[in-house]
PDB file of N, CA and C in Angstrom:
ATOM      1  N   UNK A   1       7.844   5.381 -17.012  1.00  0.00           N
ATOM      2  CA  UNK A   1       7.205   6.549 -16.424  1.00  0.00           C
ATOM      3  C   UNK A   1       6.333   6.106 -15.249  1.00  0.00           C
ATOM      4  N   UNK A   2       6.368   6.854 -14.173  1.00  0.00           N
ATOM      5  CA  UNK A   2       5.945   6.744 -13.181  1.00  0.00           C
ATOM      6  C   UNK A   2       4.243   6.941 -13.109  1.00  0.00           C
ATOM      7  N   UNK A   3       3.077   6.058 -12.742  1.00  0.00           N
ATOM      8  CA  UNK A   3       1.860   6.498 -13.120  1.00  0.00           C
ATOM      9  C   UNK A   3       1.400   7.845 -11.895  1.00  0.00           C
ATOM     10  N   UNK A   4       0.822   8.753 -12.278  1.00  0.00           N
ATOM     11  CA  UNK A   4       0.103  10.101 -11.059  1.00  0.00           C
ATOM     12  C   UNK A   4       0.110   9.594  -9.988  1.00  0.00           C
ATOM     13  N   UNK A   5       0.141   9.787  -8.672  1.00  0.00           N
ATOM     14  CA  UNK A   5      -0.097  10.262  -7.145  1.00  0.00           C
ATOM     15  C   UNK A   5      -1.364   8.994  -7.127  1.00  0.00           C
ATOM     16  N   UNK A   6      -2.192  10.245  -7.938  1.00  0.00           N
ATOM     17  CA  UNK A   6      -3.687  10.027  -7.442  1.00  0.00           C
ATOM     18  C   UNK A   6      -4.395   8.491  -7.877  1.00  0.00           C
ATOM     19  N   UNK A   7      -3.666   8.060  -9.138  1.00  0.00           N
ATOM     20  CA  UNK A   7      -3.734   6.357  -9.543  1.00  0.00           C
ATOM     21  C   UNK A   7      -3.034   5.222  -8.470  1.00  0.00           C
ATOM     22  N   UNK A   8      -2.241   5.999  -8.876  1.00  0.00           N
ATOM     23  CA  UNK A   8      -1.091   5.014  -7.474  1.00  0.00           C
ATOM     24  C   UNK A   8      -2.123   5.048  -6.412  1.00  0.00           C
ATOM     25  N   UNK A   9      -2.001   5.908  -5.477  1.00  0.00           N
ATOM     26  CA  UNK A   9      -3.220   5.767  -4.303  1.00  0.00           C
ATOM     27  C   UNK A   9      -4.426   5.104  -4.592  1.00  0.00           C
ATOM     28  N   UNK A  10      -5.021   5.175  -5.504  1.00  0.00           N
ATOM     29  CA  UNK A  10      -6.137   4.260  -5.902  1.00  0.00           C
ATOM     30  C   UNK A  10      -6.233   3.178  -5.722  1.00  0.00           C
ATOM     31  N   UNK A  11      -5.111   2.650  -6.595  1.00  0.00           N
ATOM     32  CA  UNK A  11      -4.500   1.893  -6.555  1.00  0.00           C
ATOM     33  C   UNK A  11      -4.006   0.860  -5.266  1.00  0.00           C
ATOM     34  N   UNK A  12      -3.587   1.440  -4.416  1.00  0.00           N
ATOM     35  CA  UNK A  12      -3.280   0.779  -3.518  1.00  0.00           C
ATOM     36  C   UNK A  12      -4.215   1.258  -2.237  1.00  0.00           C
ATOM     37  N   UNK A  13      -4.985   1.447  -2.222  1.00  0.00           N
ATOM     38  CA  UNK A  13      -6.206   1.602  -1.662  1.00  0.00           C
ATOM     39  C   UNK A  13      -7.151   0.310  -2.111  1.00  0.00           C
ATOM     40  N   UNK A  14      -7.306  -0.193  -3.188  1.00  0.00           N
ATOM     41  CA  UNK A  14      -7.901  -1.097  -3.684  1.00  0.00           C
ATOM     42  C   UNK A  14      -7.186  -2.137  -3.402  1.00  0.00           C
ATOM     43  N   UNK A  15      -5.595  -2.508  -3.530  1.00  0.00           N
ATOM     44  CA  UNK A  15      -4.891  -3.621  -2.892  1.00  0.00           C
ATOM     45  C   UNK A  15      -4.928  -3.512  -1.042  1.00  0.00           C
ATOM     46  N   UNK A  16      -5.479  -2.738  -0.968  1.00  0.00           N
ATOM     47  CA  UNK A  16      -5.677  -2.776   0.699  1.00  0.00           C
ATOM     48  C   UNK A  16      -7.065  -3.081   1.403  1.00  0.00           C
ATOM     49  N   UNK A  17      -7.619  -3.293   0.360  1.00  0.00           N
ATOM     50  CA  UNK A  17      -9.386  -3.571   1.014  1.00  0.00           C
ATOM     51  C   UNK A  17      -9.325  -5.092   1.541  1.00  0.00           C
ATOM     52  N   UNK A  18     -10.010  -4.860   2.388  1.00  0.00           N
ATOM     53  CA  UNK A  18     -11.005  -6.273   3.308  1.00  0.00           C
ATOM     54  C   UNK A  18     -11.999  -6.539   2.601  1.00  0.00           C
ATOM     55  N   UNK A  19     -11.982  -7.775   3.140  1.00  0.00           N
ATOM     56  CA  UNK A  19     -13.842  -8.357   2.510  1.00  0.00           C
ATOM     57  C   UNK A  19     -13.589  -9.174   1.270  1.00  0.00           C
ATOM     58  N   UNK A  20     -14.407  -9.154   0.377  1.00  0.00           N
ATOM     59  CA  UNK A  20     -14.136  -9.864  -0.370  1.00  0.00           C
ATOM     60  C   UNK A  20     -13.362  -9.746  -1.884  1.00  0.00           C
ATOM     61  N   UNK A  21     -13.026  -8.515  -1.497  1.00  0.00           N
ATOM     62  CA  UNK A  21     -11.477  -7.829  -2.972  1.00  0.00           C
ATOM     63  C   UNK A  21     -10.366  -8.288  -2.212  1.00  0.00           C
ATOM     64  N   UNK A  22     -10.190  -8.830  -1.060  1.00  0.00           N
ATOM     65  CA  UNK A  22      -9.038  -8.944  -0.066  1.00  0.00           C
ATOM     66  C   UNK A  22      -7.863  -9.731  -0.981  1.00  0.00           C
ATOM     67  N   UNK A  23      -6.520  -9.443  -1.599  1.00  0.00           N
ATOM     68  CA  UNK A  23      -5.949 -10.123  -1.954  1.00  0.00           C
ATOM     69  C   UNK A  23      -6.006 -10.595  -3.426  1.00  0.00           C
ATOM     70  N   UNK A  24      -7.374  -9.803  -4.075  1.00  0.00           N
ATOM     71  CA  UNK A  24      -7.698  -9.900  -5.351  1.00  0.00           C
ATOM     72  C   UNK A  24      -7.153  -8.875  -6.311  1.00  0.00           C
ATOM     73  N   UNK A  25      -6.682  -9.182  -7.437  1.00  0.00           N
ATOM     74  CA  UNK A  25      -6.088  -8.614  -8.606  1.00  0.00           C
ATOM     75  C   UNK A  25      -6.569  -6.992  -9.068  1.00  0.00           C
ATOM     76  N   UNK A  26      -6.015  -5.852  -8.634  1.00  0.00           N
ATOM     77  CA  UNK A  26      -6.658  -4.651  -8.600  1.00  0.00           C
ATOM     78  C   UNK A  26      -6.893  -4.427 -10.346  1.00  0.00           C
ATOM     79  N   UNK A  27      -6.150  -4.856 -11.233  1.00  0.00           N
ATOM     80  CA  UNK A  27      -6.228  -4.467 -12.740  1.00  0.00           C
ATOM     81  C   UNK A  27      -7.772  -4.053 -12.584  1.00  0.00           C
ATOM     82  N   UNK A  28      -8.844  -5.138 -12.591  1.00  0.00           N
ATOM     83  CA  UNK A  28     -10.210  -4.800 -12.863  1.00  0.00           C
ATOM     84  C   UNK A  28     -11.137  -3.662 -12.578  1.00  0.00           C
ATOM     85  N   UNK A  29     -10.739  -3.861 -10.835  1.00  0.00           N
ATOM     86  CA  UNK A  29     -11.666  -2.670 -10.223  1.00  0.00           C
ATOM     87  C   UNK A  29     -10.698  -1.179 -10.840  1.00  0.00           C
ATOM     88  N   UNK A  30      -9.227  -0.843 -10.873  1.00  0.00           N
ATOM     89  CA  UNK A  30      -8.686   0.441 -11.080  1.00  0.00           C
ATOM     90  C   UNK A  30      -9.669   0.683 -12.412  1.00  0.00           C
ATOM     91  N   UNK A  31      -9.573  -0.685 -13.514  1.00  0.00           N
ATOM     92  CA  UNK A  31      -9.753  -0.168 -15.006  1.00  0.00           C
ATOM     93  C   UNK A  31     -11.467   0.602 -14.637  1.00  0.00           C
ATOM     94  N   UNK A  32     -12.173   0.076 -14.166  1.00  0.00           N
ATOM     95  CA  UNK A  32     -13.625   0.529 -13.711  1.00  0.00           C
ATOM     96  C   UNK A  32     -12.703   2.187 -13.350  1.00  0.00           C
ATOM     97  N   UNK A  33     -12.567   2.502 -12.942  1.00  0.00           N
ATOM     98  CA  UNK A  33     -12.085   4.028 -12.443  1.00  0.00           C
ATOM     99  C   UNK A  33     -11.368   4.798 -13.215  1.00  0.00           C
ATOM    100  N   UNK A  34     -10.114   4.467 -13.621  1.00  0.00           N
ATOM    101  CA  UNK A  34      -9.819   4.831 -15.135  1.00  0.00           C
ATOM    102  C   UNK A  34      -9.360   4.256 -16.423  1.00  0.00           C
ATOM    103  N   UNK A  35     -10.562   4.019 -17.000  1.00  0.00           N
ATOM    104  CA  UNK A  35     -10.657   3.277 -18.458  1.00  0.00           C
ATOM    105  C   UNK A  35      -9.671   3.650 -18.693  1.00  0.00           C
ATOM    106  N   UNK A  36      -8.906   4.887 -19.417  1.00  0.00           N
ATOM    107  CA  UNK A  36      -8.196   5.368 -20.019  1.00  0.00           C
ATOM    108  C   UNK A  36      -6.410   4.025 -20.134  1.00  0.00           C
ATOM    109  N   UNK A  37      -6.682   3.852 -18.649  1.00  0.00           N
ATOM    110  CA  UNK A  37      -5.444   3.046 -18.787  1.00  0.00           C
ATOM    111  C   UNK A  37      -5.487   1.616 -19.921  1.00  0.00           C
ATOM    112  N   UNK A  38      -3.813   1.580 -20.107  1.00  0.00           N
ATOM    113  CA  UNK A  38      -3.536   0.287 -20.976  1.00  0.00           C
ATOM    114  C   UNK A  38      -3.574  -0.873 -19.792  1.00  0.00           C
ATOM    115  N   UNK A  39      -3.851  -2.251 -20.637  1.00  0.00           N
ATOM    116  CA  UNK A  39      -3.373  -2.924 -19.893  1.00  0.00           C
ATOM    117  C   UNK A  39      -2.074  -3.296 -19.401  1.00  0.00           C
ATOM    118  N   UNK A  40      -1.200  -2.630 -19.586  1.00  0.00           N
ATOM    119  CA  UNK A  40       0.098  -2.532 -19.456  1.00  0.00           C
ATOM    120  C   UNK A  40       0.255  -2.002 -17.852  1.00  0.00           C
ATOM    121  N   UNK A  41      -0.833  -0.419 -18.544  1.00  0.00           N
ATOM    122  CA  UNK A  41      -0.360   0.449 -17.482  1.00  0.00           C
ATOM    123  C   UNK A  41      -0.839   0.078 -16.218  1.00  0.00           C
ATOM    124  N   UNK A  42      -2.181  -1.010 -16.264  1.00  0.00           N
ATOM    125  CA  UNK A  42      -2.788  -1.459 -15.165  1.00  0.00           C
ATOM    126  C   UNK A  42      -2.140  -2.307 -14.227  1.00  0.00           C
ATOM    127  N   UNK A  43      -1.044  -3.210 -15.324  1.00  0.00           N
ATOM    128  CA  UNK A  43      -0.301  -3.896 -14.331  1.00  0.00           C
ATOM    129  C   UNK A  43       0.768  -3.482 -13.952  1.00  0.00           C
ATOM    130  N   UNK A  44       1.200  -2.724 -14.580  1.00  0.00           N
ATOM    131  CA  UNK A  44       2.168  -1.687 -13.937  1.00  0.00           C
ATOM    132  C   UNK A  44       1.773  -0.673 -12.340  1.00  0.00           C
ATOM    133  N   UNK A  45       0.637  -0.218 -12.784  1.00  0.00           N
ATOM    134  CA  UNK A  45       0.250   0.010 -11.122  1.00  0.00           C
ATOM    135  C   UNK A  45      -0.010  -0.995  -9.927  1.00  0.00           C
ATOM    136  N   UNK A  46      -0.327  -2.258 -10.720  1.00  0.00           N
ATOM    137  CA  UNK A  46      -0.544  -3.311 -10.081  1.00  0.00           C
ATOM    138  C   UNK A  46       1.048  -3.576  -8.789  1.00  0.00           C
ATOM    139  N   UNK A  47       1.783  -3.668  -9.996  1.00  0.00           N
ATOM    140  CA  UNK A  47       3.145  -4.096  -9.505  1.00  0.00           C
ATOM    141  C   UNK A  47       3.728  -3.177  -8.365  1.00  0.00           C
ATOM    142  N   UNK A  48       3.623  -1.891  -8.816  1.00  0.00           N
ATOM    143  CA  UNK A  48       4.197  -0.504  -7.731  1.00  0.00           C
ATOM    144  C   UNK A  48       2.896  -0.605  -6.500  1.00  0.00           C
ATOM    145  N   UNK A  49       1.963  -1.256  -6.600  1.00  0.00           N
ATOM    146  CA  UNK A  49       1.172  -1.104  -5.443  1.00  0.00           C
ATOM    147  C   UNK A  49       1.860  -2.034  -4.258  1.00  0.00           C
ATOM    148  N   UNK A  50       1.350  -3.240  -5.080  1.00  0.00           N
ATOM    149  CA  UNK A  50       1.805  -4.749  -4.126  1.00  0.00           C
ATOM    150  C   UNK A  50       3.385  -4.089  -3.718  1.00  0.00           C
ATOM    151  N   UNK A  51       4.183  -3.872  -4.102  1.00  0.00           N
ATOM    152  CA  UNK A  51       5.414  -3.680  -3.530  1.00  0.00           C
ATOM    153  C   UNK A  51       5.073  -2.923  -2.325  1.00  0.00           C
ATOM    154  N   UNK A  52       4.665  -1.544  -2.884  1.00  0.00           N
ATOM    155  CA  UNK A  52       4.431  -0.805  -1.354  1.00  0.00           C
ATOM    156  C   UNK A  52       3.905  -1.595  -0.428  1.00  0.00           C
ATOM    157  N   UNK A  53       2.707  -1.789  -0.236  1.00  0.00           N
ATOM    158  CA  UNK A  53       2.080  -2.916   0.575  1.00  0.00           C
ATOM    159  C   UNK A  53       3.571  -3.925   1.561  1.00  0.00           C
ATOM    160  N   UNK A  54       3.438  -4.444   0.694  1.00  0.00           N
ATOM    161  CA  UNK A  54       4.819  -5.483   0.974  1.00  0.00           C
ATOM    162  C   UNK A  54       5.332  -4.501   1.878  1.00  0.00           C
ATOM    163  N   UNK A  55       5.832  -3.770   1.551  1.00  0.00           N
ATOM    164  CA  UNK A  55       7.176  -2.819   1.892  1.00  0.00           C
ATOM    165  C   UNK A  55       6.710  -2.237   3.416  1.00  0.00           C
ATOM    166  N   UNK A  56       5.738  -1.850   3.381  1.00  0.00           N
ATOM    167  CA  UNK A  56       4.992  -1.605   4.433  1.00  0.00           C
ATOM    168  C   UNK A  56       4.648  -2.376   5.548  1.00  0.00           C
ATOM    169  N   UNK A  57       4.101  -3.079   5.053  1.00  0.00           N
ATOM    170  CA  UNK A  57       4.207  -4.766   6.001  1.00  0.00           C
ATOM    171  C   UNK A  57       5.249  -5.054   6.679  1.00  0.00           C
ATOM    172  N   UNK A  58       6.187  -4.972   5.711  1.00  0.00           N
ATOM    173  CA  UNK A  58       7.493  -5.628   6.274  1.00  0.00           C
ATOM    174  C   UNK A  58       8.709  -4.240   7.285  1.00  0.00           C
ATOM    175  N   UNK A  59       8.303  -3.114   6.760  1.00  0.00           N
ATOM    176  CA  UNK A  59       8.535  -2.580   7.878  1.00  0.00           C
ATOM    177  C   UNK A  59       8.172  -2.238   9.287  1.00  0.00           C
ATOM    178  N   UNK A  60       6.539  -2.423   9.444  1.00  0.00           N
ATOM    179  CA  UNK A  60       6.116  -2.659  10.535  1.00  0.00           C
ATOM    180  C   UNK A  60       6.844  -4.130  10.933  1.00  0.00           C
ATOM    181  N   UNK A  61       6.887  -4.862  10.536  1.00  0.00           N
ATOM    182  CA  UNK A  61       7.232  -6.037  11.380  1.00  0.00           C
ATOM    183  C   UNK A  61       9.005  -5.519  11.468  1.00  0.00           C
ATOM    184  N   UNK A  62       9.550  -5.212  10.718  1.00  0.00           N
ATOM    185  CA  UNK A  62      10.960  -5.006  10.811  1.00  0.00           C
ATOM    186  C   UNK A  62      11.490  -3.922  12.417  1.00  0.00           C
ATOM    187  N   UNK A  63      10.154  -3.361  12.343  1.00  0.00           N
ATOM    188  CA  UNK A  63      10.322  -1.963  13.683  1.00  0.00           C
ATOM    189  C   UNK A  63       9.726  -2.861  14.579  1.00  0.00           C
ATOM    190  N   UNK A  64       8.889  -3.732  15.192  1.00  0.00           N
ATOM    191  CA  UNK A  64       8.423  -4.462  15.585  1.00  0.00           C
ATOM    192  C   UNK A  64       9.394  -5.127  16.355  1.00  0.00           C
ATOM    193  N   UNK A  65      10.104  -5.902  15.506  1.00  0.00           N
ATOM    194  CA  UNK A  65      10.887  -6.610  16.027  1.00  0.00           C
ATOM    195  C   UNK A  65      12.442  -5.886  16.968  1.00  0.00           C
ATOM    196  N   UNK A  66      12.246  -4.613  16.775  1.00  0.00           N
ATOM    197  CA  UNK A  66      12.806  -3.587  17.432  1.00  0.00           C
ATOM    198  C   UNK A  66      11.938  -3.221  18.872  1.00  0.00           C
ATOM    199  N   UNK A  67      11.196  -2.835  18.618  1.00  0.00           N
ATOM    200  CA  UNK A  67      10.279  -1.984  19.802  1.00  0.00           C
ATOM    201  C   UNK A  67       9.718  -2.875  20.178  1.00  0.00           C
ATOM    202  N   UNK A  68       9.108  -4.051  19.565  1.00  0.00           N
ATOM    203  CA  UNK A  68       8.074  -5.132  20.237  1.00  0.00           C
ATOM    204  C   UNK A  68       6.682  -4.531  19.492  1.00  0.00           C
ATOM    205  N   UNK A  69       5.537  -4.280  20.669  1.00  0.00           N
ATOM    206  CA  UNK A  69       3.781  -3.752  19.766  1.00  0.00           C
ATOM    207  C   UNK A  69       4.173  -2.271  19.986  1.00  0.00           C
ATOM    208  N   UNK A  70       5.268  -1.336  20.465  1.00  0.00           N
ATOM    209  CA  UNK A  70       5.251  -0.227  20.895  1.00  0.00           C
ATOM    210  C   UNK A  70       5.746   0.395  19.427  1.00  0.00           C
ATOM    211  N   UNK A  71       5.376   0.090  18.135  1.00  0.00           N
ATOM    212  CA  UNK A  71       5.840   0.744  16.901  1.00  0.00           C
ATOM    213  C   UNK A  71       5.322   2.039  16.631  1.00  0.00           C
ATOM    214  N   UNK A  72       6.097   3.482  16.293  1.00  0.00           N
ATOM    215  CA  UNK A  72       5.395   4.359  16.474  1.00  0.00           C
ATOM    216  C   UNK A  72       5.249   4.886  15.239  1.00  0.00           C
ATOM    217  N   UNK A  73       3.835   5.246  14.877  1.00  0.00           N
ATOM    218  CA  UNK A  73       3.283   5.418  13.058  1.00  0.00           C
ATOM    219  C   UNK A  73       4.717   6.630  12.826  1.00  0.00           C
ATOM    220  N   UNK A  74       4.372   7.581  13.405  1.00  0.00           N
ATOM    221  CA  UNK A  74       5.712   8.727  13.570  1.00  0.00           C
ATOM    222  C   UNK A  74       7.086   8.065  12.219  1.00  0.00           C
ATOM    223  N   UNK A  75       7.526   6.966  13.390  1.00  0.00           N
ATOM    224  CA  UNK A  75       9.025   6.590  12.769  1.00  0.00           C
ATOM    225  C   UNK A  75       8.977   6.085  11.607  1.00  0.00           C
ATOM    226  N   UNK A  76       7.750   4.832  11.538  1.00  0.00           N
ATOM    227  CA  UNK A  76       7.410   4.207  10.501  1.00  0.00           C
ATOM    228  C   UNK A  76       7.106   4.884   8.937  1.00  0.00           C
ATOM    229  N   UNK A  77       6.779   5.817   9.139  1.00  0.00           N
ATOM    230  CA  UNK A  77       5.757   7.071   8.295  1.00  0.00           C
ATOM    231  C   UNK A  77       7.233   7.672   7.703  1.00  0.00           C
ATOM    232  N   UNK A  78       7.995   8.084   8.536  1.00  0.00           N
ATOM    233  CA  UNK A  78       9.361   8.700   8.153  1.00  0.00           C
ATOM    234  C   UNK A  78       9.856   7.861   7.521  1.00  0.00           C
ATOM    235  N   UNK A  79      10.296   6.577   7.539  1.00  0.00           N
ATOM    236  CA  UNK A  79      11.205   5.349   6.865  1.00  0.00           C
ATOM    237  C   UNK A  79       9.775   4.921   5.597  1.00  0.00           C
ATOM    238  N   UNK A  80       9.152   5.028   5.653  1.00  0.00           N
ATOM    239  CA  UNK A  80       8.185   4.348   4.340  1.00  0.00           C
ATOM    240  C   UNK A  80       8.115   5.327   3.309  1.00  0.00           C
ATOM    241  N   UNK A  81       7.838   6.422   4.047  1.00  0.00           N
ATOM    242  CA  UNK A  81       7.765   7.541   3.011  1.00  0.00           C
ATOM    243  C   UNK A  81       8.251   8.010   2.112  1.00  0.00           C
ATOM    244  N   UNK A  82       9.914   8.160   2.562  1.00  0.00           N
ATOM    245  CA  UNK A  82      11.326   8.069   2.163  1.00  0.00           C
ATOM    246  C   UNK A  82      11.530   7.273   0.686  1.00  0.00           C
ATOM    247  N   UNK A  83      10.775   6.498   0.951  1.00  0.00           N
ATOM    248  CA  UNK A  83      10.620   5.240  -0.631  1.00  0.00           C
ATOM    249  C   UNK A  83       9.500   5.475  -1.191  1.00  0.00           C
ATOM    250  N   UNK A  84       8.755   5.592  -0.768  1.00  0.00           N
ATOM    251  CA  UNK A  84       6.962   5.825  -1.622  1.00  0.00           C
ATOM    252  C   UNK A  84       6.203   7.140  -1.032  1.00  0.00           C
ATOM    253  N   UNK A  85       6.862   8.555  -1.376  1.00  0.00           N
ATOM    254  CA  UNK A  85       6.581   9.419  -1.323  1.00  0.00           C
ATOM    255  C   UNK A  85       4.975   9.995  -2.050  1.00  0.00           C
ATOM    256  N   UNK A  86       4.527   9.253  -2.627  1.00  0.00           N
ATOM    257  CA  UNK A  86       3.631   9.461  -3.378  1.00  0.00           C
ATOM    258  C   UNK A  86       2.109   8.709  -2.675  1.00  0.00           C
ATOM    259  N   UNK A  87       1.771   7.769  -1.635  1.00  0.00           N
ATOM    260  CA  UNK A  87       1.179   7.613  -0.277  1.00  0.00           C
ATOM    261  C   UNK A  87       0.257   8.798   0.070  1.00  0.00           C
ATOM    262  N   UNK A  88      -0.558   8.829   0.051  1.00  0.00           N
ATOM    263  CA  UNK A  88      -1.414   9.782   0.941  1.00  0.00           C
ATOM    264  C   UNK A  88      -1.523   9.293   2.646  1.00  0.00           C
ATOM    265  N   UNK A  89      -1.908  10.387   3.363  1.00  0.00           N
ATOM    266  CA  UNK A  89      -2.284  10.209   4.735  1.00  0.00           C
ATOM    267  C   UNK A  89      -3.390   8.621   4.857  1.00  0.00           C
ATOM    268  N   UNK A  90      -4.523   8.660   4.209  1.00  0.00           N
ATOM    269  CA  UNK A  90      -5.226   7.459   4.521  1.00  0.00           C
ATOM    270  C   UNK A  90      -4.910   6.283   3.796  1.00  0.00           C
ATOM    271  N   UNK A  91      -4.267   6.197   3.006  1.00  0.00           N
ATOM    272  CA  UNK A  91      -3.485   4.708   2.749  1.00  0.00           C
ATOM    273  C   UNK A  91      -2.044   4.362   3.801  1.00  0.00           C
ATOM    274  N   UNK A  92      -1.501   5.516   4.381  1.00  0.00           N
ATOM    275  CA  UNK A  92      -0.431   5.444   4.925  1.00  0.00           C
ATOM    276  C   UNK A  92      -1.395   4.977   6.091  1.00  0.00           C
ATOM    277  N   UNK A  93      -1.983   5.359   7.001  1.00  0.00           N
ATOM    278  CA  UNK A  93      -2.831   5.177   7.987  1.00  0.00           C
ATOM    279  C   UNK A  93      -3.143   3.819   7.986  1.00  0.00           C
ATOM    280  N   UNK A  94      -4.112   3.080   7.004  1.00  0.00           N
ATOM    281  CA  UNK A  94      -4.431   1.797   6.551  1.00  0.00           C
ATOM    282  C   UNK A  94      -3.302   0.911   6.309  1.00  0.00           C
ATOM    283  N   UNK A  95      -2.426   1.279   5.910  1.00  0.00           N
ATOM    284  CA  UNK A  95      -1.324   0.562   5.859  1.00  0.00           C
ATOM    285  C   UNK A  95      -0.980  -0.103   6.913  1.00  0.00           C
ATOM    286  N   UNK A  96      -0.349   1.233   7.779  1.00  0.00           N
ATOM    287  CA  UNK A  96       0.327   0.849   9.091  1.00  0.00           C
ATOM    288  C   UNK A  96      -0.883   0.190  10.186  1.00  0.00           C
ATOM    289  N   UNK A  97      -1.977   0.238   9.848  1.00  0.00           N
ATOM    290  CA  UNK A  97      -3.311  -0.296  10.273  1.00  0.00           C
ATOM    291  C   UNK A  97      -2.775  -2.126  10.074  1.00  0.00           C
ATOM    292  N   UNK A  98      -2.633  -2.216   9.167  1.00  0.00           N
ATOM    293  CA  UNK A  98      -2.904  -3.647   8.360  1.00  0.00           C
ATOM    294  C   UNK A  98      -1.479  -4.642   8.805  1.00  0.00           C
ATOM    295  N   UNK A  99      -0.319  -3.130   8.871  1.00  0.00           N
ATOM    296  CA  UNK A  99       1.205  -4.221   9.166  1.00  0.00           C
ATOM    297  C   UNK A  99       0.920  -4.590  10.822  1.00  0.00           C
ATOM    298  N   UNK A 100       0.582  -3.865  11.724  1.00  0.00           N
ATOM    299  CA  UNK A 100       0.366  -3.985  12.769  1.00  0.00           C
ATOM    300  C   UNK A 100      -0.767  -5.128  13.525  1.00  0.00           C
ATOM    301  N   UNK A 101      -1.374  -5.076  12.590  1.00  0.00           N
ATOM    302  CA  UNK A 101      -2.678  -6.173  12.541  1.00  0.00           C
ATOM    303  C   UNK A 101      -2.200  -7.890  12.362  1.00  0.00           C
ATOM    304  N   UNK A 102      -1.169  -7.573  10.956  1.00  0.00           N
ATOM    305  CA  UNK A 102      -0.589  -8.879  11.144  1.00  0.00           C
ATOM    306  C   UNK A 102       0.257  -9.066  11.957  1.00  0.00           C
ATOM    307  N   UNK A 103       0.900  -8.256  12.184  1.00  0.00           N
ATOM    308  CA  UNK A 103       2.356  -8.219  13.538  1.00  0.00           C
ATOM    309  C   UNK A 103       2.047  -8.986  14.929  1.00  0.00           C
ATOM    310  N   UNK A 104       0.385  -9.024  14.959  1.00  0.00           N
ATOM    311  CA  UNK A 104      -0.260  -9.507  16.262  1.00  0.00           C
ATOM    312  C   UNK A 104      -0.408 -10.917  15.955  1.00  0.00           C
ATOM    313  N   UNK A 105      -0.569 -11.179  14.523  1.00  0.00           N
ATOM    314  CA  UNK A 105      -0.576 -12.168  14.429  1.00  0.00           C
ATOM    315  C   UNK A 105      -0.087 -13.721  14.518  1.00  0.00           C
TER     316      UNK A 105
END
């Protein structure tokens, strides 16, 4: 079973922070937000987050390597979405924030 919208986004809102959660294991901070979950279910959101992420990443660089830095959120937003419909506007935003960021890199 697929976990809510609103966990998922949490969720990967928390795998998307800077500073010093950067890259750190979301189980802890989500369970702080909703106890309710198993540890099962924590790493289960864990897993559907990091993918998106990934997925995201790698399509900015995948359009990238198409267009060059001229990637337009537009196209990107259409092809990501398509797979992880469940994304809100400001993780999608941050996202394509973050693939583009490394793309310069």
């Amino acid at each position: 079973m697929t976990p809510p919208s609103e966990i998922l986004n949490t969720g990967l809102s928390l795998a998307l922070a800077w500073g010093t959660d950067w890259l750190k294991p979301i189980q802890p901070r989500l369970a702080e937000q909703f106890p309710a979950l198993t540890s099962d279910e924590l790493d289960e959101v864990n897993t559907i987050c990091q993918q998106a992420m990934r997925a995201g990443h790698q399509l900015v660089a995948s359009l990238a390597k198409k267009d060059g830095l001229n990637v337009r959120f537009s196209e990107w937003e259409t092809e990501f979405t398509h797979h992880y419909p469940w994304v809100n506007h400001e993780n999608l935003s941050r996202l394509f924030s973050q693939g583009m960021y490394y793309n310069l890199k």
